[in-house]
C-alpha atoms as a PDB file:
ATOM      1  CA  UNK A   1     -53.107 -14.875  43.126  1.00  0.00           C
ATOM      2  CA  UNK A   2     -53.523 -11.071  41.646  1.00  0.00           C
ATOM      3  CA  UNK A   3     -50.385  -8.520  41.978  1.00  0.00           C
ATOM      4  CA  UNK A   4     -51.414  -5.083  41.501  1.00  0.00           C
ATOM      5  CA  UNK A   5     -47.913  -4.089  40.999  1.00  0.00           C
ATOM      6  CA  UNK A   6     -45.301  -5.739  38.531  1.00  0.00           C
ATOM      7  CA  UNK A   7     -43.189  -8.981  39.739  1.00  0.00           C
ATOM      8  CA  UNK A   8     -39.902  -8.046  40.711  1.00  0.00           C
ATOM      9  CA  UNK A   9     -38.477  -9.751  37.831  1.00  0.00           C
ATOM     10  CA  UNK A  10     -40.362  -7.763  35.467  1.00  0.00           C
ATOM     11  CA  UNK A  11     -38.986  -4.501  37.221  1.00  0.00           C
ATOM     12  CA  UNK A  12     -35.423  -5.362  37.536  1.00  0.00           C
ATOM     13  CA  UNK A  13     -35.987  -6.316  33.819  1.00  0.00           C
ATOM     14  CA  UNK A  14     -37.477  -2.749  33.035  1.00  0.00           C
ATOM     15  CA  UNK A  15     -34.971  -1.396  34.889  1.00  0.00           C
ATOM     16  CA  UNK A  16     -31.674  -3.481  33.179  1.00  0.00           C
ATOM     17  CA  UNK A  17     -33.258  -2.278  30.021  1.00  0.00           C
ATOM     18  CA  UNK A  18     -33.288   1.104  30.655  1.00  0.00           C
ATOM     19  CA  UNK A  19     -29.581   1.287  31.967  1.00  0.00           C
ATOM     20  CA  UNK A  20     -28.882  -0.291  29.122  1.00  0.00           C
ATOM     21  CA  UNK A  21     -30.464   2.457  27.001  1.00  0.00           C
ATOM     22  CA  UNK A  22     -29.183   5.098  29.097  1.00  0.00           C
ATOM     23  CA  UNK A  23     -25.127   3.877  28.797  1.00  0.00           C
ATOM     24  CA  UNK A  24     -26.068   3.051  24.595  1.00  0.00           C
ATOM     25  CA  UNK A  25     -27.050   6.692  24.300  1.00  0.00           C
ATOM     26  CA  UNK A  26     -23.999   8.263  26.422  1.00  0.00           C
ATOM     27  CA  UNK A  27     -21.871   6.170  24.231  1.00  0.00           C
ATOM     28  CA  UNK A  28     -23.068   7.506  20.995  1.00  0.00           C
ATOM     29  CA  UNK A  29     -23.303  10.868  22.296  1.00  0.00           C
ATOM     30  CA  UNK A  30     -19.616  10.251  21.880  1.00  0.00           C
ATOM     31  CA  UNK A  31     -19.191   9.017  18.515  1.00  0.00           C
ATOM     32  CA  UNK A  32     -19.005   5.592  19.986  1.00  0.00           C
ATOM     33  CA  UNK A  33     -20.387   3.218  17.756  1.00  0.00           C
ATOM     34  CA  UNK A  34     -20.325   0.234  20.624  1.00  0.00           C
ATOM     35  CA  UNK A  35     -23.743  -1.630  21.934  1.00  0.00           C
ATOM     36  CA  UNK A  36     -24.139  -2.020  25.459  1.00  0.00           C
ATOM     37  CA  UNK A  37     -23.187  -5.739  25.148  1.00  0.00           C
ATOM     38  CA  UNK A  38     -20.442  -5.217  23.391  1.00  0.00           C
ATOM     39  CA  UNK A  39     -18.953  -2.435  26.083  1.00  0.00           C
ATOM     40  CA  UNK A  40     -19.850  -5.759  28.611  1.00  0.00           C
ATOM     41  CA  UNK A  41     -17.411  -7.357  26.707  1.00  0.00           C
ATOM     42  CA  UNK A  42     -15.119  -4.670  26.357  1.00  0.00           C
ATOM     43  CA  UNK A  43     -15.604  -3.965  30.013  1.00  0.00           C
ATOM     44  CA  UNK A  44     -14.159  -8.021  30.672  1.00  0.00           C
ATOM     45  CA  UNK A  45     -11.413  -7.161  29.032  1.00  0.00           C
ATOM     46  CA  UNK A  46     -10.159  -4.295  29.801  1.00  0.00           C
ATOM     47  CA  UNK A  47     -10.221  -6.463  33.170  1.00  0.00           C
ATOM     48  CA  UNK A  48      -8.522  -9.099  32.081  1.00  0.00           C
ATOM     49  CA  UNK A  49      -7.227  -9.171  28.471  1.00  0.00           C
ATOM     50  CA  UNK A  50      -6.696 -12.407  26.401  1.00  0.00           C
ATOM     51  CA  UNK A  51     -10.091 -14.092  27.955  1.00  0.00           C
ATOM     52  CA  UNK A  52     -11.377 -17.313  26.554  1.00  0.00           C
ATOM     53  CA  UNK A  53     -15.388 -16.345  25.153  1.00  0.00           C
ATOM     54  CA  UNK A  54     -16.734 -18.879  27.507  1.00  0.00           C
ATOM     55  CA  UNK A  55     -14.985 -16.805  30.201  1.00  0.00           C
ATOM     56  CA  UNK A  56     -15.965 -13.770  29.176  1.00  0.00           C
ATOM     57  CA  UNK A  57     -19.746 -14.832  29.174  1.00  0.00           C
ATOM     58  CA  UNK A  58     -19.566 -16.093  32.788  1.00  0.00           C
ATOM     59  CA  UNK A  59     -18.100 -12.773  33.991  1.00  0.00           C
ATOM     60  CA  UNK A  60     -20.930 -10.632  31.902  1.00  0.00           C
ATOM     61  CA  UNK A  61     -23.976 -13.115  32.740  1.00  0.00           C
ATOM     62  CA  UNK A  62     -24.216 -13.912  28.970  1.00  0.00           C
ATOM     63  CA  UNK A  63     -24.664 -16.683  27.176  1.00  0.00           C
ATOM     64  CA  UNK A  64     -21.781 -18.085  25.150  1.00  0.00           C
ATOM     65  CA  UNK A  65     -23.544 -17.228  21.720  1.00  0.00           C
ATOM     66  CA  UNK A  66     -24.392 -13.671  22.644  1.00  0.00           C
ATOM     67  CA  UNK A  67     -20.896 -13.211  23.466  1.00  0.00           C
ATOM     68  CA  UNK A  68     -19.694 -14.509  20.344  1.00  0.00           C
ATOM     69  CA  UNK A  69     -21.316 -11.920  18.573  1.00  0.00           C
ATOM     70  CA  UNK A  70     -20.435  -9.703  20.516  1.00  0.00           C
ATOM     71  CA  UNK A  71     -16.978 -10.452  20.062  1.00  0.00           C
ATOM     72  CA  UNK A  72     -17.615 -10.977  15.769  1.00  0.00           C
ATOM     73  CA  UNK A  73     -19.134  -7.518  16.170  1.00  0.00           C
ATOM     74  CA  UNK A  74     -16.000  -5.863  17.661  1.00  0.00           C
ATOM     75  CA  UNK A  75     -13.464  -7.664  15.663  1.00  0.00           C
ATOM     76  CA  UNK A  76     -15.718  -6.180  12.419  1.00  0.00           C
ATOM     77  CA  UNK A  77     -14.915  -2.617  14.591  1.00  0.00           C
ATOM     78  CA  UNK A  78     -11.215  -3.395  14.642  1.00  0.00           C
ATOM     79  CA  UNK A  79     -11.552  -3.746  18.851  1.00  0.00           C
ATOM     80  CA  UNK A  80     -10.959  -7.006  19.666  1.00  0.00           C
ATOM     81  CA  UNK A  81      -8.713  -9.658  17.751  1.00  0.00           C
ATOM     82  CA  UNK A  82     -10.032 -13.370  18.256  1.00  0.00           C
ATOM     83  CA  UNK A  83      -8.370 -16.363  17.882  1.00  0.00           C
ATOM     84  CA  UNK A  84      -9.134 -20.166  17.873  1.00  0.00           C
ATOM     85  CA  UNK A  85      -7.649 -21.603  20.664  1.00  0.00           C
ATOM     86  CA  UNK A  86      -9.144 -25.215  20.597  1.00  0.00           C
ATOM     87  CA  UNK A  87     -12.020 -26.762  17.884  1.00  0.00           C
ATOM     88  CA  UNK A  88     -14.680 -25.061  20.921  1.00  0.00           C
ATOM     89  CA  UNK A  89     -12.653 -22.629  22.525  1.00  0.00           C
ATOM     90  CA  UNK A  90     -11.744 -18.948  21.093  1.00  0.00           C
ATOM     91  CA  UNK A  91     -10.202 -16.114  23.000  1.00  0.00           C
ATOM     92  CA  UNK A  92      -9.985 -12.662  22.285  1.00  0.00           C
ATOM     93  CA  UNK A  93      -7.775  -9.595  22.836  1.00  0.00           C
ATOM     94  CA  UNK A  94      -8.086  -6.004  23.034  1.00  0.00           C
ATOM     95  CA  UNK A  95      -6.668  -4.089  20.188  1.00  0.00           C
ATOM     96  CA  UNK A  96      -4.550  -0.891  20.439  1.00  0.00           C
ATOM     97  CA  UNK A  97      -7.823   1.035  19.106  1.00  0.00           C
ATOM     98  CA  UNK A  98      -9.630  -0.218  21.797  1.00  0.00           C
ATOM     99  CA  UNK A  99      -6.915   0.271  24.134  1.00  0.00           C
ATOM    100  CA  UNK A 100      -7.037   3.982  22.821  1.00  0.00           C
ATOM    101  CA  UNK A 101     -10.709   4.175  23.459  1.00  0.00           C
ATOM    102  CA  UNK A 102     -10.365   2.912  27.022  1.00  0.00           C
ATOM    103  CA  UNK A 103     -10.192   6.140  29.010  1.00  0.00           C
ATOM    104  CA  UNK A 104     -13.287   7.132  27.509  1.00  0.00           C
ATOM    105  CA  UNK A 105     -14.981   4.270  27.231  1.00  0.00           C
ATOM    106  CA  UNK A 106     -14.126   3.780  31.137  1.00  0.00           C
ATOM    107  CA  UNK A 107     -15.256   7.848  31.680  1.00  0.00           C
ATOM    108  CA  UNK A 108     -18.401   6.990  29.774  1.00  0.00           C
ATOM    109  CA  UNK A 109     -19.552   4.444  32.613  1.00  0.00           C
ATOM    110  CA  UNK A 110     -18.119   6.320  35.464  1.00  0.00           C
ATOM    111  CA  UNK A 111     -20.391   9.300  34.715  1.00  0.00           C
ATOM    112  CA  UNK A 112     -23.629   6.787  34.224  1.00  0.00           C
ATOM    113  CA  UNK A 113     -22.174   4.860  37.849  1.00  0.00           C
ATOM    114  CA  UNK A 114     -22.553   8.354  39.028  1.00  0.00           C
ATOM    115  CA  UNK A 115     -26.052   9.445  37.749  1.00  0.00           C
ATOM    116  CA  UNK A 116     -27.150   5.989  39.206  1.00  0.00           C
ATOM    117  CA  UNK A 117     -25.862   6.339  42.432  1.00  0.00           C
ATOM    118  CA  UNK A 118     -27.343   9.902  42.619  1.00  0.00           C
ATOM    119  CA  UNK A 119     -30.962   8.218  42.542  1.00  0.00           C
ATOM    120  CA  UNK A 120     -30.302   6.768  46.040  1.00  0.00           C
ATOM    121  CA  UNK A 121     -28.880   6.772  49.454  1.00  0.00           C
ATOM    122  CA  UNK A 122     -25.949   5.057  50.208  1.00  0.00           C
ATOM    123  CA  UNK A 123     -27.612   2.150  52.692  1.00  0.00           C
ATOM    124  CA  UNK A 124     -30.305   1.711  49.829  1.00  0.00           C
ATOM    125  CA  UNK A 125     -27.913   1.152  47.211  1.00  0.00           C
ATOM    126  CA  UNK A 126     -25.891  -0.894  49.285  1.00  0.00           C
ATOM    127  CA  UNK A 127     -29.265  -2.992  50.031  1.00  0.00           C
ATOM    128  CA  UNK A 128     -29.687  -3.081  46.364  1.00  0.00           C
ATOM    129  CA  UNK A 129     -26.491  -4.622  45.922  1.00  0.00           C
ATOM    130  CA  UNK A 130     -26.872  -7.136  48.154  1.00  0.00           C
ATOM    131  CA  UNK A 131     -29.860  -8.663  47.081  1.00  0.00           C
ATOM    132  CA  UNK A 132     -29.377  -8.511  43.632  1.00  0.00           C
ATOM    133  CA  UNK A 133     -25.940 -10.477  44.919  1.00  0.00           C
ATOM    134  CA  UNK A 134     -28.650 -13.001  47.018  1.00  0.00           C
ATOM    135  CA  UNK A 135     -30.128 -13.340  43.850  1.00  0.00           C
ATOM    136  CA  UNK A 136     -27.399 -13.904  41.323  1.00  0.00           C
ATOM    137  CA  UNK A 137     -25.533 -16.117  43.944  1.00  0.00           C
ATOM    138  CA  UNK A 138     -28.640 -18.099  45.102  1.00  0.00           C
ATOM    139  CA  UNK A 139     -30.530 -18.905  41.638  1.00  0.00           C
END
């Protein structure tokens, strides 16, 4: 079989990639040295503080090990505080710098929620949504 246009994994791919660029550049724009994982993880929580890594990953779609760096990274940058909660289990906590940053951390991804909802109509978004939910939910 021949496509002539890219599979749709490839372009929700491209597209993930690109957002991810996108919200990496707004946040250094703003003197905020934080990856676009690591705001994932941020974004989790701020949430729900004092999450266990393993539930942090299931929230952001990450693997476990990608969140634990993630986490390592932002304890480094005084964000997060971890702790070992069991030999396999850590959890981790925001810290008041984080807790600082949150407003414009938060701001941050409003404005790029905005820009991205400015590319499309309501009812396509909204068709968007749901089958990237079909998809997530259904894999």
């Amino acid at each position: 079989m021949t496509y002539e246009t890219p599979f749709l994994g490839c372009l929700v791919g491209a597209a993930f990639q690109k957002l991810t660029s996108e919200l990496e550049m707004a946040l250094k724009a703003y003197s905020l040295n934080i990856s676009a994982s690591e705001y994932m993880v941020l974004r989790a929580l701020f949430t729900s503080d004092g999450l266990q890594q393993c539930q942090i990953a299931e929230m952001v779609g990450k693997d476990k090990a990608a969140v634990s760096r993630c986490v390592a990274a932002l304890v480094k940058k005084e964000l997060v505080r971890s702790e070992q909660v069991s030999y396999k289990c850590c959890k981790a906590w925001l810290t008041e710098k984080s807790l600082a940053l949150k407003p414009q951390i938060m701001n941050i991804a409003f404005e790029r929620h905005k820009a991205l909802l400015n590319l499309a109509s309501d009812s396509e978004i909204q068709g968007f949504i749901s089958v990237l939910n079909k998809i997530v939910k259904d894999s």
